[in-house]
Protein backbone atom coordinates (compact mmCIF):
# COMPACT_ATOMS: atom_id res chain seq x y z
CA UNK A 1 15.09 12.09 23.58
CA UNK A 2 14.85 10.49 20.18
CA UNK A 3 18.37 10.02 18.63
CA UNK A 4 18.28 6.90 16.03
CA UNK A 5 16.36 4.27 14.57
CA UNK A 6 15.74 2.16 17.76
CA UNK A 7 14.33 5.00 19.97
CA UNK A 8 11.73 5.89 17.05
CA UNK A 9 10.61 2.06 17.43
CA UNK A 10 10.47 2.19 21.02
CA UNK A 11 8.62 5.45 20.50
CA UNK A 12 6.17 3.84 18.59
CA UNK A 13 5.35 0.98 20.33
CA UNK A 14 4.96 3.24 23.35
CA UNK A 15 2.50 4.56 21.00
CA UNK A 16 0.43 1.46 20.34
CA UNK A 17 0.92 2.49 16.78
CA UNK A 18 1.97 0.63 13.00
CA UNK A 19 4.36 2.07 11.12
CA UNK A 20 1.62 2.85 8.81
CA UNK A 21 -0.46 4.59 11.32
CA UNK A 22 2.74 6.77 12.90
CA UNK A 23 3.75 8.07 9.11
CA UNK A 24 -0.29 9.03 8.71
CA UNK A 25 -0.01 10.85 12.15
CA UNK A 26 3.41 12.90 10.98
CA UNK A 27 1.38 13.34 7.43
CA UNK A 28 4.49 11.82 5.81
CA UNK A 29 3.21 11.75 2.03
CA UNK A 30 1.93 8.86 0.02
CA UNK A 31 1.71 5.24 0.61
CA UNK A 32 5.21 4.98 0.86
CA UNK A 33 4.77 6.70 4.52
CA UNK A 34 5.13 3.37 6.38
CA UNK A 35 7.91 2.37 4.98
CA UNK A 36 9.98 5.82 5.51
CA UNK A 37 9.09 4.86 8.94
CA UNK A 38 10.38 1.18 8.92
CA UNK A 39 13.70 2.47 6.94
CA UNK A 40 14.12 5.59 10.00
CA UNK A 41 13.78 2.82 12.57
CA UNK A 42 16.50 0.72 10.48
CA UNK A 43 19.28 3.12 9.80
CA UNK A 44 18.56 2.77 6.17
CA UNK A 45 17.20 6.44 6.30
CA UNK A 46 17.85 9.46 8.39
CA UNK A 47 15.75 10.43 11.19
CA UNK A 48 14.69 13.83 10.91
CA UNK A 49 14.94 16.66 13.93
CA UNK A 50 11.28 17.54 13.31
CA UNK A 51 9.85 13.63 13.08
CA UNK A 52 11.76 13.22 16.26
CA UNK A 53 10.39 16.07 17.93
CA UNK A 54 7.01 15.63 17.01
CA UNK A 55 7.17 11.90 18.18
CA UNK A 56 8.56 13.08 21.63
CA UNK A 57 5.41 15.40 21.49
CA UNK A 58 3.11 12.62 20.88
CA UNK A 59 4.95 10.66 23.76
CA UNK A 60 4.06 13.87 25.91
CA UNK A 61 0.78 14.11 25.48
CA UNK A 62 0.17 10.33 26.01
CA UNK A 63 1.84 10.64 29.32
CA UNK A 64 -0.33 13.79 30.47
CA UNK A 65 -3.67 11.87 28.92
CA UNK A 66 -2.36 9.21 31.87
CA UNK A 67 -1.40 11.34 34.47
């Protein structure tokens, strides 16, 4: 479970993605995506319920593309 900044960078990584590339996947707007991302994973912004739920989701399905 997602709870704060460092488990949506973990959650990433697991990812293989940028911060860049994780904001275009949630369809966070603009080019100012990435760095929404980079502040979550700081504490300088909130995470959301629904970014953390969809990461967990990604994490999901990479684990059942493995399995």
């Amino acid at each position: 479970m997602i709870v704060d900044g460092a488990g949506l960078h973990a959650a990433r990584k697991a990812l293989g993605l940028s911060c860049n590339e994780l904001a275009a996947a949630l369809r966070l707007s603009g080019d100012k995506g990435g760095q929404a991302v980079r502040e979550m994973e700081s504490g300088r912004r909130s995470l959301t319920g629904p970014i953390a739920v969809a990461v967990e989701l990604m994490l999901l399905e990479l684990e059942r593309r493995r399995a």
